[in-house]
Protein backbone atom coordinates (compact mmCIF):
# COMPACT_ATOMS: atom_id res chain seq x y z
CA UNK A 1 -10.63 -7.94 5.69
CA UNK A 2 -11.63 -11.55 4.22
CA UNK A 3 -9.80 -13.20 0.91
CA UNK A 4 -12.22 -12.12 -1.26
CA UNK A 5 -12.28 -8.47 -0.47
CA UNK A 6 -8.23 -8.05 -0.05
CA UNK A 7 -8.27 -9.70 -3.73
CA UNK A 8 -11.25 -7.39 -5.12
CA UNK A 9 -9.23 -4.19 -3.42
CA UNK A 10 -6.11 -5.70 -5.21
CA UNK A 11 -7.64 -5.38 -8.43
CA UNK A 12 -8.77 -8.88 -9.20
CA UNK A 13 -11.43 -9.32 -11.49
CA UNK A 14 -14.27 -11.13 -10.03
CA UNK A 15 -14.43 -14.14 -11.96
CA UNK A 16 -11.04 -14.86 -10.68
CA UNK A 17 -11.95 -13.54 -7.07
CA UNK A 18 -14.36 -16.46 -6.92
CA UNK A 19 -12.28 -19.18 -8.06
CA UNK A 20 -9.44 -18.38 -6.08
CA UNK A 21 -11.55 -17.77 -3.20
CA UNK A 22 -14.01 -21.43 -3.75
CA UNK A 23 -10.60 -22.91 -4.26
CA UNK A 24 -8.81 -22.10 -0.59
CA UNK A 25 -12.50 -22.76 1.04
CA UNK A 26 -13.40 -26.07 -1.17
CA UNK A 27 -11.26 -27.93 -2.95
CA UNK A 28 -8.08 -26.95 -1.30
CA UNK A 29 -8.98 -27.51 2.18
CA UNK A 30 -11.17 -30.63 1.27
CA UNK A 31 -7.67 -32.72 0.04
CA UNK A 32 -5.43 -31.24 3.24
CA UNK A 33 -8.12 -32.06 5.82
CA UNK A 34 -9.06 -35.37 4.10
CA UNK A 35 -4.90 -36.04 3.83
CA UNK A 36 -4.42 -35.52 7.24
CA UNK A 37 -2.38 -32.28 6.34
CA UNK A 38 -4.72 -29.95 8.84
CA UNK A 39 -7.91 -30.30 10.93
CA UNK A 40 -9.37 -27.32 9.90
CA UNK A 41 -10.47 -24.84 6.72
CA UNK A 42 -7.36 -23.12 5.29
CA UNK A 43 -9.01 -19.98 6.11
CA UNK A 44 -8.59 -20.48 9.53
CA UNK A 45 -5.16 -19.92 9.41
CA UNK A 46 -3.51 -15.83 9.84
CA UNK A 47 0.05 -17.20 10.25
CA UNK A 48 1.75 -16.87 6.62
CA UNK A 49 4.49 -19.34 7.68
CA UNK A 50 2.52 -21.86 8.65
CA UNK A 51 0.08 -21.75 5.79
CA UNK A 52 3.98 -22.32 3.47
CA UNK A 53 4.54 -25.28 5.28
CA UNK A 54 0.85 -26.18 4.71
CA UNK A 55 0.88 -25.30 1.23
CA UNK A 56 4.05 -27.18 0.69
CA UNK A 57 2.23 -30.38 1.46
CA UNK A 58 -0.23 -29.36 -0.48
CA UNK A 59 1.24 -29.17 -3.54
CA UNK A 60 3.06 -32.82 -2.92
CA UNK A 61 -0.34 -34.82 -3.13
CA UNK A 62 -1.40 -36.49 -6.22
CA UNK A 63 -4.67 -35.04 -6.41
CA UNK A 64 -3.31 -31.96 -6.29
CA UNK A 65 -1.22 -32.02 -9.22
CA UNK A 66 -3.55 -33.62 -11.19
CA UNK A 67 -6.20 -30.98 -10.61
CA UNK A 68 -3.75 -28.13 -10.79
CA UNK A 69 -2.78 -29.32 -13.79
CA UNK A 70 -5.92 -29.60 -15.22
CA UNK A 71 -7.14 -26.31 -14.42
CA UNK A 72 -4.10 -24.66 -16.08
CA UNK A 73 -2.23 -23.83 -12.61
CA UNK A 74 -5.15 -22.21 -10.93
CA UNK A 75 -4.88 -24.18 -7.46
CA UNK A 76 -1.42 -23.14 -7.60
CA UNK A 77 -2.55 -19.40 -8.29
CA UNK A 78 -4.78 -19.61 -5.72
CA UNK A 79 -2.45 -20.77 -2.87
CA UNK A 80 0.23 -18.24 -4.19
CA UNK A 81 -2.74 -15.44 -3.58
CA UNK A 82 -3.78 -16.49 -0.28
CA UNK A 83 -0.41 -16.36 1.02
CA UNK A 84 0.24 -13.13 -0.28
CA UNK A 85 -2.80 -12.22 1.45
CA UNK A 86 -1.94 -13.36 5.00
CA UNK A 87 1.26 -11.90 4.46
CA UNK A 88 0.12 -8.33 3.59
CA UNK A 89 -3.31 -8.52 5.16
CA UNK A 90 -2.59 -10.26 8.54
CA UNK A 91 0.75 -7.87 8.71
CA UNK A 92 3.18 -9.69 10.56
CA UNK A 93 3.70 -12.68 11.89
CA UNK A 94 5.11 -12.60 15.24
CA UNK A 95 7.06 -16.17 15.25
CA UNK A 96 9.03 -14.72 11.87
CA UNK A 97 9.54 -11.92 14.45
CA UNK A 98 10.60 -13.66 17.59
CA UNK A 99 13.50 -15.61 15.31
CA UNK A 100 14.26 -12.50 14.04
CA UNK A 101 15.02 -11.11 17.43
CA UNK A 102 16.71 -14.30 19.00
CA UNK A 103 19.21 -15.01 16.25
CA UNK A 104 20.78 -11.35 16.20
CA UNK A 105 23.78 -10.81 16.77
CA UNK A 106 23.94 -7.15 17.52
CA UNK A 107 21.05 -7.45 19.93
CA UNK A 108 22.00 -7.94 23.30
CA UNK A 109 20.30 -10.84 26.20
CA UNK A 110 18.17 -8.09 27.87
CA UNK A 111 17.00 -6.24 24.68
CA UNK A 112 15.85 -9.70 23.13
CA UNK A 113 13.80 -10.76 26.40
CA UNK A 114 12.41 -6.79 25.98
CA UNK A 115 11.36 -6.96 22.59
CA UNK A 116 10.06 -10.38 22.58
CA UNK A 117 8.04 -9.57 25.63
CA UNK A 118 7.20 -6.34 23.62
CA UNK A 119 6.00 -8.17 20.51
CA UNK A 120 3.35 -10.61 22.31
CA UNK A 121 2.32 -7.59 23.84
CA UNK A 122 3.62 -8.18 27.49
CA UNK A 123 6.50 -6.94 29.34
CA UNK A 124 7.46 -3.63 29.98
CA UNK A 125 6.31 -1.94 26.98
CA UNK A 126 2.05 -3.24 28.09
CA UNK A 127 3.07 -1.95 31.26
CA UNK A 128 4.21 1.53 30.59
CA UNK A 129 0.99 1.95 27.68
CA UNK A 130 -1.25 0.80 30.92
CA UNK A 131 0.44 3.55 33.12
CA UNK A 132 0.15 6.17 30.37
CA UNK A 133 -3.44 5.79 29.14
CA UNK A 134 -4.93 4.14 32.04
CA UNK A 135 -7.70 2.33 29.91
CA UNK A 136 -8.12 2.09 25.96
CA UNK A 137 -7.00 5.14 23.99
CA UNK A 138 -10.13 5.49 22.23
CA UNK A 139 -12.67 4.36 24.31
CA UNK A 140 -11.67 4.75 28.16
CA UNK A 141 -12.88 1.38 28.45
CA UNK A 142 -10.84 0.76 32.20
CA UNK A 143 -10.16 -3.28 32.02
CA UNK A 144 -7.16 -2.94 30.88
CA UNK A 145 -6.78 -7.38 31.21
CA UNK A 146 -8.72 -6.93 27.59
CA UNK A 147 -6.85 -4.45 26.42
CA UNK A 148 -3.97 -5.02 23.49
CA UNK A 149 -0.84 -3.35 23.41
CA UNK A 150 -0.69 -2.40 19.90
CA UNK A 151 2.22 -0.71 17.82
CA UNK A 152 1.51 2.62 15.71
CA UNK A 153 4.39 2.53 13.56
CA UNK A 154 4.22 -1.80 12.25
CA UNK A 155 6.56 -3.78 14.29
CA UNK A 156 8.36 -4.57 11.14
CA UNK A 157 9.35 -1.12 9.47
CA UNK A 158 10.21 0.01 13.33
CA UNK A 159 13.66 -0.31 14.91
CA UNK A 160 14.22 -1.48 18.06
CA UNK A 161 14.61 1.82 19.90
CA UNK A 162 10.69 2.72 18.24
CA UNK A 163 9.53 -1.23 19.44
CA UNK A 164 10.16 -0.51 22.86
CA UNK A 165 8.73 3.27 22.75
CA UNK A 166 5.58 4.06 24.27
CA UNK A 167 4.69 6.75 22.42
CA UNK A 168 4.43 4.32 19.52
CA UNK A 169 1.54 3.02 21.08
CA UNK A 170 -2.09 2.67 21.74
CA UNK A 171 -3.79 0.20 24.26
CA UNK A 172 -6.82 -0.70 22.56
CA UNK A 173 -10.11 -3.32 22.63
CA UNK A 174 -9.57 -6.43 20.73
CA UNK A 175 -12.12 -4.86 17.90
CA UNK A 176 -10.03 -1.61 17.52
CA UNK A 177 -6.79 -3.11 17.94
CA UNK A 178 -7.39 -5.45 14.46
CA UNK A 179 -9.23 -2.71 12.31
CA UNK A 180 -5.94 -0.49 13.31
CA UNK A 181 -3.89 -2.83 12.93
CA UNK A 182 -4.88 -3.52 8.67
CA UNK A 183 -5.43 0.13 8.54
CA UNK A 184 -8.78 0.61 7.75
CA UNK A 185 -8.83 3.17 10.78
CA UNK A 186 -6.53 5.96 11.67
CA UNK A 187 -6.71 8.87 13.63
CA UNK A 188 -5.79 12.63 12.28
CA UNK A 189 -3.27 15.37 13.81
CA UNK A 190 -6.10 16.25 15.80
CA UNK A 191 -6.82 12.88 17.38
CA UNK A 192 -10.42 12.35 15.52
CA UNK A 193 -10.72 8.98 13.97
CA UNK A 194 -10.48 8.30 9.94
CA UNK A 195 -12.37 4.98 8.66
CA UNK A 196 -11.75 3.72 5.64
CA UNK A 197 -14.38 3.03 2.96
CA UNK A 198 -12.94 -0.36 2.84
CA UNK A 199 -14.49 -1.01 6.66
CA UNK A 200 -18.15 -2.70 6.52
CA UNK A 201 -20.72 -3.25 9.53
CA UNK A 202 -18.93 -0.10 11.44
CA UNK A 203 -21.88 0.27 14.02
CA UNK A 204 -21.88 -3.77 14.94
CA UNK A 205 -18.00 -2.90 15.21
CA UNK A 206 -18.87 0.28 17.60
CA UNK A 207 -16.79 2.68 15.30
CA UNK A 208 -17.76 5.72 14.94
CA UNK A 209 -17.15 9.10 13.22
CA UNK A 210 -17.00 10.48 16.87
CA UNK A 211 -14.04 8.40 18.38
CA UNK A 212 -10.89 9.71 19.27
CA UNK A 213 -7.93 9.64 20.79
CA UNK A 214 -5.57 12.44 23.04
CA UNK A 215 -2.44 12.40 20.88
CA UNK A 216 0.94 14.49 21.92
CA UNK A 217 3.38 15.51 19.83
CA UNK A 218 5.51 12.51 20.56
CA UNK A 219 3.04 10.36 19.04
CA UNK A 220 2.33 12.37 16.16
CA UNK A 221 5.51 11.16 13.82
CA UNK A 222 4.17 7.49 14.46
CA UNK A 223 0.66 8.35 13.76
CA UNK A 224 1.83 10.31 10.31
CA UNK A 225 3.50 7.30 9.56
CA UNK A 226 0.31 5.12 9.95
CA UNK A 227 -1.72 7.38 8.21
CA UNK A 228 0.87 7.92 5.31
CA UNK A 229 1.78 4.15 4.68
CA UNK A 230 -0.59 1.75 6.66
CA UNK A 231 -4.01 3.66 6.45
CA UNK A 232 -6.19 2.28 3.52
CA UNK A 233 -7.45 5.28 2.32
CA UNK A 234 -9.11 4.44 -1.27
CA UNK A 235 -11.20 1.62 -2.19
């Protein structure tokens, strides 16, 4: 879902949609790419911790203050926004994850390595989704090397016993794997597929009313989950 959208499902109004939006893609980038703070648009970015570090250099330039300050705090609003977005719209972010895993002290050395391997999608939990579904869980699609090993129940509302358990999850093509992933598709107790309204452009995406998936029962509590909490149901 892009910035503008996430803020108009929010419940922005669209005057401040489009300033907050023109402000990340102009103004904002313009003085962090001219400052030598990035390379690249701020919408580039889908790591919320690295945009705060970003940000935080952002707000230390003299422009930036000046301007903020003269709009009444609306750069500041606008950065504040946009990293609320890639917080709640890009779901986790796996490097917050991995030094979530590595400093615990209850975990031991081989449940780290599992769960780290686990959360970049490699290691023994890809493995035993490629044995079990042989191909993606939707589409059969068969090359499984562009395939992701994606999570049902979020990575961060699971514990570690439902990280590392196949049954809570899918292998899935790239294009499935994100639209799951920010809800805006999940599947009923019968397998079929839900779309939200929210998804655009489902046909250039290949979704259709008509995909689906062979669920068991051990997948089903996962699934309810996603559907209950994760699946964007309402515009």
């Amino acid at each position: 879902m892009k910035f503008e959208d996430w803020m108009l499902y929010r419940g922005l109004s669209l005057s401040s949609v489009k300033k907050y939006d023109g402000a990340i893609r102009g103004a904002l980038s313009d003085w962090a790419i001219k400052n030598g703070i990035i390379s690249f648009p701020l919408t580039s970015l889908v790591s919320n911790t690295s945009f705060e570090l970003i940000a935080s250099q952002i707000r230390k330039l003299q422009v930036y203050q000046e301007r903020n300050e003269r709009g009444h705090g609306m750069y500041n609003a606008a950065l504040a926004k946009f990293s609320e977005y890639l917080f709640e719209d890009h779901g986790v972010d796996v490097e917050k994850d991995i030094d979530e895993i590595l400093i615990s002290v209850e975990t031991s050395i081989t449940e780290k390595s599992n769960l780290i391997k686990a959360r970049v999608g490699q290691g023994g939990f890809r493995q035993k989704l490629v044995l079990y579904w042989k191909g993606c869980s939707v589409t059969g699609i068969k090359e499984t090397s562009l395939l992701v090993a994606s999570h049902i129940k979020p990575w961060s509302v699971s514990n570690n016993k439902e990280r590392l358990d196949p049954f809570n999850g899918l292998l899935l093509t790239p294009n499935l794997d994100k639209v799951f992933d920010l809800g805006l598709i999940s599947f009923d107790q019968t397998g079929k597929i839900l779309i939200s309204p929210l998804l655009r452009e489902t046909e250039k995406l290949g979704i259709s009313a008509s995909l689906e998936l062979v669920m068991t029962d051990r997948h089903e509590p996962y699934m309810k989950f996603h559907r209950t909490e994760v699946f964007r149901q309402t515009c």
